[in-house]
N, C-alpha and C. Protein backbone atom coordinates (compact mmCIF):
# COMPACT_ATOMS: atom_id res chain seq x y z
N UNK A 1 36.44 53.82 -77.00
CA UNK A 1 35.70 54.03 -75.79
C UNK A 1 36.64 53.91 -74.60
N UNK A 2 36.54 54.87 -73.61
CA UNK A 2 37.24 54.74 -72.45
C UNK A 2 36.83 53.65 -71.23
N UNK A 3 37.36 53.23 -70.69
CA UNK A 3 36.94 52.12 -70.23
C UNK A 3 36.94 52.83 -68.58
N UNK A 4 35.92 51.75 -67.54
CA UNK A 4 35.85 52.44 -66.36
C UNK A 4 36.48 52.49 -65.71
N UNK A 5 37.02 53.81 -64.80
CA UNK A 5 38.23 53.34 -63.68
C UNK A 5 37.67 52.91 -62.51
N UNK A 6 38.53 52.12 -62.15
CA UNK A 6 37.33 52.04 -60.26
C UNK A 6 37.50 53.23 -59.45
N UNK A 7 36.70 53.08 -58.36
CA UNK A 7 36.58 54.29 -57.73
C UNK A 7 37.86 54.07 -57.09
N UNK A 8 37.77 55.65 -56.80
CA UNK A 8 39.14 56.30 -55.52
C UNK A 8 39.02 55.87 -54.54
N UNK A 9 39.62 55.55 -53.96
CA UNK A 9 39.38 55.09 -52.10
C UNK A 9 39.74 56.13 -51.36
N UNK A 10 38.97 56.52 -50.39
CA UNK A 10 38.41 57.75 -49.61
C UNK A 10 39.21 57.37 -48.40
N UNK A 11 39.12 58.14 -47.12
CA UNK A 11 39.81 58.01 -46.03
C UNK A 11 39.94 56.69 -45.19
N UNK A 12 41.32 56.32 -45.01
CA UNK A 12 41.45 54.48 -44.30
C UNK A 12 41.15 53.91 -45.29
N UNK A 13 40.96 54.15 -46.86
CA UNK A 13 40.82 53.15 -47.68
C UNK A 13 39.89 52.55 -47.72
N UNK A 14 38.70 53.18 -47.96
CA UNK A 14 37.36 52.94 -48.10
C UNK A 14 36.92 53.08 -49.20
N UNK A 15 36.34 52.35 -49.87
CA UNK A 15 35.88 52.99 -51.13
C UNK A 15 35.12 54.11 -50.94
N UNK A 16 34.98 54.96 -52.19
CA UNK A 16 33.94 56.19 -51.70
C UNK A 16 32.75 55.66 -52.38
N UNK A 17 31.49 55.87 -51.15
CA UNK A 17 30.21 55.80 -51.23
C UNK A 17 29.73 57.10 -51.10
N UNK A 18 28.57 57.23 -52.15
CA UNK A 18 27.92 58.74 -51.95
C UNK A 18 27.69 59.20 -50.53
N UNK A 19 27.43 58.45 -49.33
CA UNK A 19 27.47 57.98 -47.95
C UNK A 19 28.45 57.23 -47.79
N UNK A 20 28.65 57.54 -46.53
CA UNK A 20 29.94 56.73 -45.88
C UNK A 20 28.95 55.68 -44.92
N UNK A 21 28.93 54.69 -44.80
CA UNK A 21 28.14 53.80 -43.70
C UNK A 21 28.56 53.80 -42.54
N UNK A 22 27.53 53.81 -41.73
CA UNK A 22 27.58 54.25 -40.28
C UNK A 22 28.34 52.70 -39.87
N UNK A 23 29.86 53.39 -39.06
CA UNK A 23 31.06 52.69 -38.48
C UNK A 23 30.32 52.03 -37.16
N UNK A 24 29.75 50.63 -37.05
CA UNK A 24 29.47 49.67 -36.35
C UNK A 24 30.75 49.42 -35.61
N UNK A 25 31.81 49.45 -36.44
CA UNK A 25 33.31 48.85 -35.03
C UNK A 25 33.45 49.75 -34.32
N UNK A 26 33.07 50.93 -34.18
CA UNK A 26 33.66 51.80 -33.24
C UNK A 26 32.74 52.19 -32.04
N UNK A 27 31.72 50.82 -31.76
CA UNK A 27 31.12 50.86 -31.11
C UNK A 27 31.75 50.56 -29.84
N UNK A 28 31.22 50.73 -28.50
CA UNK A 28 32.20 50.30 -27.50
C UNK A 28 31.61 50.43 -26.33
N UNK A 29 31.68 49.61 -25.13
CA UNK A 29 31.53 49.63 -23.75
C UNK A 29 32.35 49.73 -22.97
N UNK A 30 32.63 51.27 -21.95
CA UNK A 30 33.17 52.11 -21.15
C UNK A 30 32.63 51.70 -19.73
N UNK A 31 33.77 52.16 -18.99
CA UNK A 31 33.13 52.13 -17.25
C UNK A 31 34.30 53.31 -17.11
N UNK A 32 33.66 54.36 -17.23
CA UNK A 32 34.47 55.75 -16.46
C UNK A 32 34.61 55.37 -14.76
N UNK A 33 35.56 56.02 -14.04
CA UNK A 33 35.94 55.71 -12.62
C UNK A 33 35.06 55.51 -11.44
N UNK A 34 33.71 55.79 -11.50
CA UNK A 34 32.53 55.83 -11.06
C UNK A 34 32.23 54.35 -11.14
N UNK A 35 32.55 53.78 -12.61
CA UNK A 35 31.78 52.23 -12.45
C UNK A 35 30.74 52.70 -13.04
N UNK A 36 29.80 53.29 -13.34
CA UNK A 36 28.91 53.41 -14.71
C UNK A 36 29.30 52.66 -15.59
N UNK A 37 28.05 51.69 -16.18
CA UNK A 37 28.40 51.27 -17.76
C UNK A 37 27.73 52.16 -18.79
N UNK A 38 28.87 52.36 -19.37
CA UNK A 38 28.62 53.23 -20.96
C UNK A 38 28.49 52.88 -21.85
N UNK A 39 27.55 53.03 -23.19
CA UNK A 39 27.93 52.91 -24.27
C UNK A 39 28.26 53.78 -25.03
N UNK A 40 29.12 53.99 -25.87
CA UNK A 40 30.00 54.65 -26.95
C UNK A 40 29.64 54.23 -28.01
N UNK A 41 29.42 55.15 -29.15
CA UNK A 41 28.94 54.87 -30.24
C UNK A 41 29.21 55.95 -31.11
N UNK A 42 29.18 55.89 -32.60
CA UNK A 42 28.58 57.19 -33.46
C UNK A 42 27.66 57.29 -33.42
N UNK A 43 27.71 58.60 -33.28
CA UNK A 43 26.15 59.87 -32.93
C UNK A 43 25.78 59.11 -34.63
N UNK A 44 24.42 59.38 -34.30
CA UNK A 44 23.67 59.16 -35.59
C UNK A 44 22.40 60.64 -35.55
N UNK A 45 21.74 60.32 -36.73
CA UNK A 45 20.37 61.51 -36.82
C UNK A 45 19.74 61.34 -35.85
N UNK A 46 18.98 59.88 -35.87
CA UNK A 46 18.21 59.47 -34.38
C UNK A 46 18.42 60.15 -33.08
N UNK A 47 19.75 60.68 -32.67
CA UNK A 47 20.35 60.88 -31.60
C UNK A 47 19.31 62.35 -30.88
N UNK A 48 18.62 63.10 -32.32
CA UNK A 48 18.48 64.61 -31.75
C UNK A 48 17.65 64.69 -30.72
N UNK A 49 16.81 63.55 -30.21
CA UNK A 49 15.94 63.77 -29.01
C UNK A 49 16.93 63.81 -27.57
N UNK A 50 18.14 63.15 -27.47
CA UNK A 50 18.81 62.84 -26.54
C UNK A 50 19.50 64.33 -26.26
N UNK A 51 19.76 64.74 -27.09
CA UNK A 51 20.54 66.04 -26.78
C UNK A 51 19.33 66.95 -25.95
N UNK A 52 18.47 67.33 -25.83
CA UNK A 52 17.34 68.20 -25.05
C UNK A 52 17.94 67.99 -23.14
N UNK A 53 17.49 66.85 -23.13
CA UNK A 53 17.79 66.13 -21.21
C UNK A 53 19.16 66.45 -21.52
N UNK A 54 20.17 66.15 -22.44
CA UNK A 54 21.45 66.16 -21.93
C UNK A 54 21.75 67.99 -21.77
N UNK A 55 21.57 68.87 -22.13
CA UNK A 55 21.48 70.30 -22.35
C UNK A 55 21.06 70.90 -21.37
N UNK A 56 19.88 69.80 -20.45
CA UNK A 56 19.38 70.38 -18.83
C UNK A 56 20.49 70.27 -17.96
N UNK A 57 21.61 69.20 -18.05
CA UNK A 57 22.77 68.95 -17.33
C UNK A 57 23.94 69.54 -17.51
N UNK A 58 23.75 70.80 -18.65
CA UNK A 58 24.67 71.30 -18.73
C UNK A 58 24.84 72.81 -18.53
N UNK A 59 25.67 72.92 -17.34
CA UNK A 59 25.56 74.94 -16.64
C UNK A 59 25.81 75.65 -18.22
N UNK A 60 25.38 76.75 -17.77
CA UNK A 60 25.26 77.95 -18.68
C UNK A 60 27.10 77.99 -18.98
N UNK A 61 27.73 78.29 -17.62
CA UNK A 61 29.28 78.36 -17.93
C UNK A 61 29.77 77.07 -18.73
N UNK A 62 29.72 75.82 -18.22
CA UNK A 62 29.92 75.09 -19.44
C UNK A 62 29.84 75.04 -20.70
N UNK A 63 28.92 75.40 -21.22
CA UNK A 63 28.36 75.77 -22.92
C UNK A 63 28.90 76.73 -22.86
N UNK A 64 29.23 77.56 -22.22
CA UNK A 64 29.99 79.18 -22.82
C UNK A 64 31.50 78.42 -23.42
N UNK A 65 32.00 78.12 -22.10
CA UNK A 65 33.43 76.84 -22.54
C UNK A 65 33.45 76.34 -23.54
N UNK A 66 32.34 75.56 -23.53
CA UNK A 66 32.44 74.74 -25.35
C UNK A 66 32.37 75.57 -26.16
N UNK A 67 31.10 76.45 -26.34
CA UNK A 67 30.92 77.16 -27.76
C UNK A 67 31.56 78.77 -27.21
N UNK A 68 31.93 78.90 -26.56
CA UNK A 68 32.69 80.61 -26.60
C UNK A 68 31.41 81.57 -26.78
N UNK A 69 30.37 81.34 -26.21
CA UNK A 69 29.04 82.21 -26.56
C UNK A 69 28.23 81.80 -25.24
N UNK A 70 27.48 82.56 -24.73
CA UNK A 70 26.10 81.58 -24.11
C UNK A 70 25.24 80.86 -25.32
N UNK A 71 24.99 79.87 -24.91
CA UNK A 71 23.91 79.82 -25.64
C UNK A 71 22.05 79.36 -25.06
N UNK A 72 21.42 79.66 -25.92
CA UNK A 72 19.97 79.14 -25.03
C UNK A 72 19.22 79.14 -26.21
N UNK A 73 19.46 78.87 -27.54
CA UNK A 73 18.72 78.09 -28.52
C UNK A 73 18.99 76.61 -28.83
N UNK A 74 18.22 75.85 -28.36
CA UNK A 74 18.45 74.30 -28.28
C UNK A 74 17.27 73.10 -29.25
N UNK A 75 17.12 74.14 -30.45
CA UNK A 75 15.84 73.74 -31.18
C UNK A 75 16.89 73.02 -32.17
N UNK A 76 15.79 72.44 -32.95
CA UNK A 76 15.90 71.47 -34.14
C UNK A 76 17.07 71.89 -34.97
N UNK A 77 16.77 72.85 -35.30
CA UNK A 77 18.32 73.66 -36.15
C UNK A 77 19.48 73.77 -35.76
N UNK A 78 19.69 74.03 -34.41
CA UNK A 78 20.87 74.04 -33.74
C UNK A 78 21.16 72.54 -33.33
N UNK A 79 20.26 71.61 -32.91
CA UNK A 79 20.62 70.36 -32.76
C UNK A 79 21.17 69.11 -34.06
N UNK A 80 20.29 69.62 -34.80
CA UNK A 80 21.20 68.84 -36.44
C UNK A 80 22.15 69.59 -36.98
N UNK A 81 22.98 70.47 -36.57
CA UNK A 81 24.13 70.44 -36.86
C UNK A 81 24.82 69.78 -36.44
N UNK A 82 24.72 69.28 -35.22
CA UNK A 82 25.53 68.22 -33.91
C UNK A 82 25.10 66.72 -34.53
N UNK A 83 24.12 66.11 -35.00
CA UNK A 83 23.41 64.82 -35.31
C UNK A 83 23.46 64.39 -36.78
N UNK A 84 23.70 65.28 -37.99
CA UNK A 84 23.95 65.26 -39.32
C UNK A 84 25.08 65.10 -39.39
N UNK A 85 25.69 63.92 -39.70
CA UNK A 85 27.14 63.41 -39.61
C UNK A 85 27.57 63.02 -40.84
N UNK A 86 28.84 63.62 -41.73
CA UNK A 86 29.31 62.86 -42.83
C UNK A 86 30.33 62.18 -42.47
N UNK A 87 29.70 60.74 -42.44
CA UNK A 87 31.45 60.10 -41.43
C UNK A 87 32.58 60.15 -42.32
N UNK A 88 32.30 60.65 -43.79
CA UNK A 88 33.61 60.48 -44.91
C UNK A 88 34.57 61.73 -44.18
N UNK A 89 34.28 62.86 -43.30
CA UNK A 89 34.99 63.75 -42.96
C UNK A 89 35.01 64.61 -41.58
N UNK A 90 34.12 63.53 -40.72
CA UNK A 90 33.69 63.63 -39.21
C UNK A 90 33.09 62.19 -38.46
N UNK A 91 33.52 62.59 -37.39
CA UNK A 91 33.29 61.76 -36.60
C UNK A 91 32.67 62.49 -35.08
N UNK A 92 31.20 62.23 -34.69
CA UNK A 92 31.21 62.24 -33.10
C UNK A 92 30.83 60.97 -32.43
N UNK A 93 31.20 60.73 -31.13
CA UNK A 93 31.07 59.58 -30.25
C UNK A 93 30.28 60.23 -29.19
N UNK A 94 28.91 59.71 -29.31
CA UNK A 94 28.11 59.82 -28.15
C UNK A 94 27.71 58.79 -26.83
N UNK A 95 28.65 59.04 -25.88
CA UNK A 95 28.73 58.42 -24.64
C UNK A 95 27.05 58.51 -23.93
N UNK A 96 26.46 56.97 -23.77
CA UNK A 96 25.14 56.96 -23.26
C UNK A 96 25.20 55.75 -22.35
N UNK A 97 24.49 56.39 -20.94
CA UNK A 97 24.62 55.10 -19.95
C UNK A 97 23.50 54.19 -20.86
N UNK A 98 24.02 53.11 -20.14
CA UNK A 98 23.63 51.88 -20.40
C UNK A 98 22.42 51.43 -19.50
N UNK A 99 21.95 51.94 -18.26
CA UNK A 99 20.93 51.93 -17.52
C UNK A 99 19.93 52.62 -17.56
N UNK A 100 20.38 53.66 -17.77
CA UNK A 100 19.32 54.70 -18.26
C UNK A 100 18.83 55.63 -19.62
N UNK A 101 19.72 55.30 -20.64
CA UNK A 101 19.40 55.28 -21.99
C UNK A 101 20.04 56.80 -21.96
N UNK A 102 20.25 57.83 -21.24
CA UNK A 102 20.29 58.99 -20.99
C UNK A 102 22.30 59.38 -21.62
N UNK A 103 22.07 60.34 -22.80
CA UNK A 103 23.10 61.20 -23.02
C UNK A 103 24.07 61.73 -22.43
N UNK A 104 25.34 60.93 -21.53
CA UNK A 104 26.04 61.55 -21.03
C UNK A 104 27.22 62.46 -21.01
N UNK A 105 27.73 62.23 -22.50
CA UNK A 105 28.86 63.30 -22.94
C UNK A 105 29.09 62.99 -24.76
N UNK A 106 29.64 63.92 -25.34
CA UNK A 106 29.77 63.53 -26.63
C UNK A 106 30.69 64.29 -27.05
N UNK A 107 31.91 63.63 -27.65
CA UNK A 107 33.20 64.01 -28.81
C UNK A 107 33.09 64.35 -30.13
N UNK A 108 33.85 65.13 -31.01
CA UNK A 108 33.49 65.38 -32.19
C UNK A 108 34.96 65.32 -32.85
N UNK A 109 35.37 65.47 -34.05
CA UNK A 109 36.11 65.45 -35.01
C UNK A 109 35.80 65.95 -36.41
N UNK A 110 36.29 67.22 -36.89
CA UNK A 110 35.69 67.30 -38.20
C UNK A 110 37.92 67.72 -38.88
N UNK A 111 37.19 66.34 -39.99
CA UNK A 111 38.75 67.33 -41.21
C UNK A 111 38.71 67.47 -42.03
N UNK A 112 39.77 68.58 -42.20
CA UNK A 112 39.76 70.00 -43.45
C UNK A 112 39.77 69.14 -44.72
N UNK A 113 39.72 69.90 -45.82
CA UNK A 113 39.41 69.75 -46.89
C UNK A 113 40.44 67.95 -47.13
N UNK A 114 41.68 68.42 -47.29
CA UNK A 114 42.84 67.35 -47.35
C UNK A 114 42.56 66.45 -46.51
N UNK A 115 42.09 65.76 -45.55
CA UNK A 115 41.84 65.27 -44.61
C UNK A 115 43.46 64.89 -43.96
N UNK A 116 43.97 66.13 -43.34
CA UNK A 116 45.04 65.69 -42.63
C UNK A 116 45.27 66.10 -41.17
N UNK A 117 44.21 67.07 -40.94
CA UNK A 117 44.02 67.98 -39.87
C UNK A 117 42.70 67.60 -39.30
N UNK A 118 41.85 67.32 -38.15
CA UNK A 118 41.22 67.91 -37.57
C UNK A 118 40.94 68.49 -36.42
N UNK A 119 40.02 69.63 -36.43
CA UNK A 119 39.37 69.97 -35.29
C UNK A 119 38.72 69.01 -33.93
N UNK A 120 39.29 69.00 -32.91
CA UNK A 120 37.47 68.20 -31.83
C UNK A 120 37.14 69.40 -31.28
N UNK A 121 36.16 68.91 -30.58
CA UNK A 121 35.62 68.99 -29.50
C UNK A 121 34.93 67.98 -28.61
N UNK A 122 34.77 68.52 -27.12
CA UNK A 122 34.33 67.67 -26.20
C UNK A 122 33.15 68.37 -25.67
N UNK A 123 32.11 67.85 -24.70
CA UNK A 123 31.03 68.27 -23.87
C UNK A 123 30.80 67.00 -22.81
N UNK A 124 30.82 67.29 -21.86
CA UNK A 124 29.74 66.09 -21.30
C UNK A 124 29.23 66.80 -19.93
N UNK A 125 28.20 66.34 -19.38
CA UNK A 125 27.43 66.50 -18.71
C UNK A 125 28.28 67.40 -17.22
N UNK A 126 27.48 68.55 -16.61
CA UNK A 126 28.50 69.56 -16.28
C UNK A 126 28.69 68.43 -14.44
N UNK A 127 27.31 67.60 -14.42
CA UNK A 127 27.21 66.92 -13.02
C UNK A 127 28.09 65.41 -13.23
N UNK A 128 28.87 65.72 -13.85
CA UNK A 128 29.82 64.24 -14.65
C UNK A 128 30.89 64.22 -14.66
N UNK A 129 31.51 65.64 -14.42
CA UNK A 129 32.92 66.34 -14.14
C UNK A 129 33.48 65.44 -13.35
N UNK A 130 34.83 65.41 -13.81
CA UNK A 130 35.86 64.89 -12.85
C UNK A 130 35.83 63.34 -12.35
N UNK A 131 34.98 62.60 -13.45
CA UNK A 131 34.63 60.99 -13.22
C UNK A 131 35.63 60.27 -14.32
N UNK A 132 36.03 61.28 -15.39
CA UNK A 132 36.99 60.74 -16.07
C UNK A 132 36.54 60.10 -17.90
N UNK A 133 35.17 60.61 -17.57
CA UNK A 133 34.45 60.32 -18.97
C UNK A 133 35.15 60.90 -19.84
N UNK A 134 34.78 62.49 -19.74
CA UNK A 134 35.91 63.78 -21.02
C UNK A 134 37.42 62.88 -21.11
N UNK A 135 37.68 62.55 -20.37
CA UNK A 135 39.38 61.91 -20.59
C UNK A 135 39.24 60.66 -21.38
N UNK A 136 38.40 59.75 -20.97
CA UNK A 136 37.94 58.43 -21.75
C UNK A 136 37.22 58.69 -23.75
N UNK A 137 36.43 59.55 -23.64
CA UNK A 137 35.91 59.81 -24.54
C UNK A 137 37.62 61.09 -25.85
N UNK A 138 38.20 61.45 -25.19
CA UNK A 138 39.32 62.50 -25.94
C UNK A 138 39.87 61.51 -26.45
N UNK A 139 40.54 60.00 -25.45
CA UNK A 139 41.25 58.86 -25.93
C UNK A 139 40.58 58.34 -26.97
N UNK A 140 39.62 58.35 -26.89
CA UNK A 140 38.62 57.94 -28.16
C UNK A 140 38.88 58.10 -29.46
N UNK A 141 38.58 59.52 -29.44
CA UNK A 141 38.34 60.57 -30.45
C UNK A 141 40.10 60.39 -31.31
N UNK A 142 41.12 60.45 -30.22
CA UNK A 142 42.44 60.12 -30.41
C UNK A 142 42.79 58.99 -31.45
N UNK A 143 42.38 58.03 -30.88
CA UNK A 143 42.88 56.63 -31.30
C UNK A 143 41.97 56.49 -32.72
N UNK A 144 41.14 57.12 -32.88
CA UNK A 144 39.71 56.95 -34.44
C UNK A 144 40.92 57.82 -35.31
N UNK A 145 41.44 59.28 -34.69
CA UNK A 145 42.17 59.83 -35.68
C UNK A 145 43.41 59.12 -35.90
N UNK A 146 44.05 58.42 -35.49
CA UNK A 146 44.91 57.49 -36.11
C UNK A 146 44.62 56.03 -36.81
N UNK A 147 44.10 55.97 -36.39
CA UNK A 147 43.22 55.03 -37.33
C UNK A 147 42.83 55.24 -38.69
N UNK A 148 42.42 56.93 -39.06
CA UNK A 148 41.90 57.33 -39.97
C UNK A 148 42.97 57.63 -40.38
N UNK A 149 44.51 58.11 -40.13
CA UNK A 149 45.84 58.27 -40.72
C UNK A 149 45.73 59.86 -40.91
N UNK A 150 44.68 60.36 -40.08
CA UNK A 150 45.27 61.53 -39.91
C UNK A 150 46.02 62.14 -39.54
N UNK A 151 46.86 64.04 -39.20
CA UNK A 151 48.04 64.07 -39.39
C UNK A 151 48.45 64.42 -37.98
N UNK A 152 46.97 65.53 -37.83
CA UNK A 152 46.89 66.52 -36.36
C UNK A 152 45.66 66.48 -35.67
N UNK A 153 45.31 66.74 -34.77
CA UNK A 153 44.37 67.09 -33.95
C UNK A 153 44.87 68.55 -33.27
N UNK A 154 43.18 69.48 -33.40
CA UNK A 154 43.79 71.20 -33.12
C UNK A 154 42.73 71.24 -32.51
N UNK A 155 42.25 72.26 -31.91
CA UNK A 155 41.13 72.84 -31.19
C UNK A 155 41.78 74.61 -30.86
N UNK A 156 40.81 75.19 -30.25
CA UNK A 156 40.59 76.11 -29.97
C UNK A 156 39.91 75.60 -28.34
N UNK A 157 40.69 76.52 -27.64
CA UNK A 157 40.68 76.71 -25.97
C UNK A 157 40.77 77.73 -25.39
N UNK A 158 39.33 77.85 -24.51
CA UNK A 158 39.44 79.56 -23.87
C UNK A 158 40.55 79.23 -22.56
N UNK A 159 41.55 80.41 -22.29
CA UNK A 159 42.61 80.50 -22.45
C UNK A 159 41.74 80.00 -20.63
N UNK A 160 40.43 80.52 -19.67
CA UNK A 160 40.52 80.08 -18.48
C UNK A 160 39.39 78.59 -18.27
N UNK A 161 39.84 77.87 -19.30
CA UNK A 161 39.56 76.57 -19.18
C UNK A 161 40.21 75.50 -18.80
N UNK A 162 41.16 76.07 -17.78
CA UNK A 162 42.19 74.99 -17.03
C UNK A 162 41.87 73.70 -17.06
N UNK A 163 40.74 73.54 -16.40
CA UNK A 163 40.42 71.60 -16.82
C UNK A 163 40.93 71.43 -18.23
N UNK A 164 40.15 71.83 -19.54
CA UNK A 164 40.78 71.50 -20.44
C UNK A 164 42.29 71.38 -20.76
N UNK A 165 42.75 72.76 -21.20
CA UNK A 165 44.06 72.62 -20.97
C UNK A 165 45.18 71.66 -20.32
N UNK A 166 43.96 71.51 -18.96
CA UNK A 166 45.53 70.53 -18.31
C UNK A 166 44.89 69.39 -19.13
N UNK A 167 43.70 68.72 -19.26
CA UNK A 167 43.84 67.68 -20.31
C UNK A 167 44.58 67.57 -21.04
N UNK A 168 44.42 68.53 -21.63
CA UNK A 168 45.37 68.16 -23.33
C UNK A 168 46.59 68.57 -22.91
N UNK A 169 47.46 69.14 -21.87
CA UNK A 169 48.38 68.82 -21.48
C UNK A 169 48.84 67.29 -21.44
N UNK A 170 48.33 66.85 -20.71
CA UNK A 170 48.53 65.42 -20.25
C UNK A 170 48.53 64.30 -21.05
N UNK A 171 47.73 65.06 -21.55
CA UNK A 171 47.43 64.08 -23.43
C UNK A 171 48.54 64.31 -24.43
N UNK A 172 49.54 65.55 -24.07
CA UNK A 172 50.44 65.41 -25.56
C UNK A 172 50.49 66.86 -26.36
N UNK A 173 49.69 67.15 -25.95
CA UNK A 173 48.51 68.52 -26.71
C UNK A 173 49.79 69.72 -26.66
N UNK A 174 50.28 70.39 -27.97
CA UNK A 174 51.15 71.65 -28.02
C UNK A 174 50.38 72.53 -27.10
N UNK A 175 50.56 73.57 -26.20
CA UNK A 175 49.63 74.54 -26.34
C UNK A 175 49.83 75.91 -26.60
N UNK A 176 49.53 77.08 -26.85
CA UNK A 176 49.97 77.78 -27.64
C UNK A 176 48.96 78.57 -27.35
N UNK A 177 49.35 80.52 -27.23
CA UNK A 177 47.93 81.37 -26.87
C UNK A 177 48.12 82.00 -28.34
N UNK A 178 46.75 82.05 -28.73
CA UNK A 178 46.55 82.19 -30.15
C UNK A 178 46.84 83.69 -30.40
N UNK A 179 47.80 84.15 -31.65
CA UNK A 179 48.21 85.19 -31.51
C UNK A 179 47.43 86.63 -32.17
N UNK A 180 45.94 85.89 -32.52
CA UNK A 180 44.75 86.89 -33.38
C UNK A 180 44.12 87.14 -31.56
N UNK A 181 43.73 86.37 -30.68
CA UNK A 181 42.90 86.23 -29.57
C UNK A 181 43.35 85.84 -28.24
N UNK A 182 43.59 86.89 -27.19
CA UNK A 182 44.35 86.77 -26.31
C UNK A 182 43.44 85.58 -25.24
N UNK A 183 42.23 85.47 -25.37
CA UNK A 183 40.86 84.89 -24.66
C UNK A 183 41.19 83.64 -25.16
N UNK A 184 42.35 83.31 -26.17
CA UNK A 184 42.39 81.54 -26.84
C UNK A 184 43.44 81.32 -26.47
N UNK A 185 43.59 80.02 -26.22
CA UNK A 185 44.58 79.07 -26.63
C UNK A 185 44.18 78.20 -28.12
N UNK A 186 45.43 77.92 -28.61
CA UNK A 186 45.76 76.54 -29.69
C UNK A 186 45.75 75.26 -29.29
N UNK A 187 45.72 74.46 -29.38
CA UNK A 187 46.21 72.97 -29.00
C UNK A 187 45.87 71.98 -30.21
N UNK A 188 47.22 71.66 -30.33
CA UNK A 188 47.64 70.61 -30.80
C UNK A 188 48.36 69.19 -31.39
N UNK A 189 48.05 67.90 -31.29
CA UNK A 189 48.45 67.14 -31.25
C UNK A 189 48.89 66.51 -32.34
N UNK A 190 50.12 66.08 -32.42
CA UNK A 190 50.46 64.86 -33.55
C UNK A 190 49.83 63.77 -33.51
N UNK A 191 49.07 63.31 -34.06
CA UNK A 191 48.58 61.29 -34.19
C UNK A 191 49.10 60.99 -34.94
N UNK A 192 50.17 61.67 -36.49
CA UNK A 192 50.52 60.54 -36.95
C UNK A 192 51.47 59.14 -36.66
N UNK A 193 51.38 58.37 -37.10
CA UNK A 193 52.46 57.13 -36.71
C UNK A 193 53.25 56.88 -37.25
């Protein structure tokens, strides 16, 4: 008889659970430059009512920025793709004041198969600009992927999203105009250590 092996340990050396359990340490209290108190957290399922009010705060041109589309379907289907989280191979951090319970910006992370690469993205509220949240929340997203011993951080950037860009300038970020899509930029970062 073969005897049992223990399980594999999954990303950061976790054992693998059919579920990954929702990451309690990476909880956190923020004060973007404004002086707002924030809380930071992983997005959970619960979260999908918060996204509706946060979606009223966000211009049409903004969401084009994020998703490269307009968009104006903001139903149940389109919102649990954003709220259905496998933390074994993603991560989002949903930034929520602390006074008003209200959705103010949210980070994402998903990696590829190998887990050595991932994708983010950012959003936050379009009346929130320039307070320093998107910069607080990227550091975030940053410091979780090294943590996790991942290799890169990449995105995709429309090429006249200067705010962005100069972010991830400033942050470290390669940038690079993608050579399938003249409308993109590349960006990406080393985290490993």
């Amino acid at each position: 008889m073969t005897p049992v092996q223990p399980a594999s340990r999954g990303p950061r050396d976790h054992p693998r659970f059919a579920i990954r359990p929702y990451p309690k340490e990476w909880e956190r209290h923020i004060a973007p430059k404004d002086g707002t108190r924030v809380f930071v957290r992983p997005l959970r399922p619960d979260d999908e009512p918060l996204y509706g009010p946060f979606f009223e705060h966000v211009t049409d041109q903004d969401l084009r920025l994020r998703f490269f589309a307009p968009v104006k379907d903001f139903g149940h289907a389109f919102v649990a793709r954003f709220t259905q989280i496998d933390y074994a191979r993603a991560m989002a951090f949903v930034a929520i004041e602390e006074a008003s319970g209200n959705m103010l910006g949210v980070v994402r992370l998903h990696a590829n198969a190998n887990y050595d690469t991932a994708e983010y993205a950012v959003l936050v509220r379009s009346d929130l600009k320039g307070r320093g949240l998107g910069w607080l929340l990227m550091q975030l997203i940053i410091e979780y992927a090294r943590e996790e011993r991942l290799q890169t951080i990449e995105g995709q950037v429309l090429s006249e999203n200067a705010t962005m860009l100069s972010m991830c300038k400033t942050l470290g970020f390669e940038i690079a105009s993608d050579p399938n899509d003249p409308d993109l930029c590349i960006v990406k970062l080393s985290v490993a250590r």
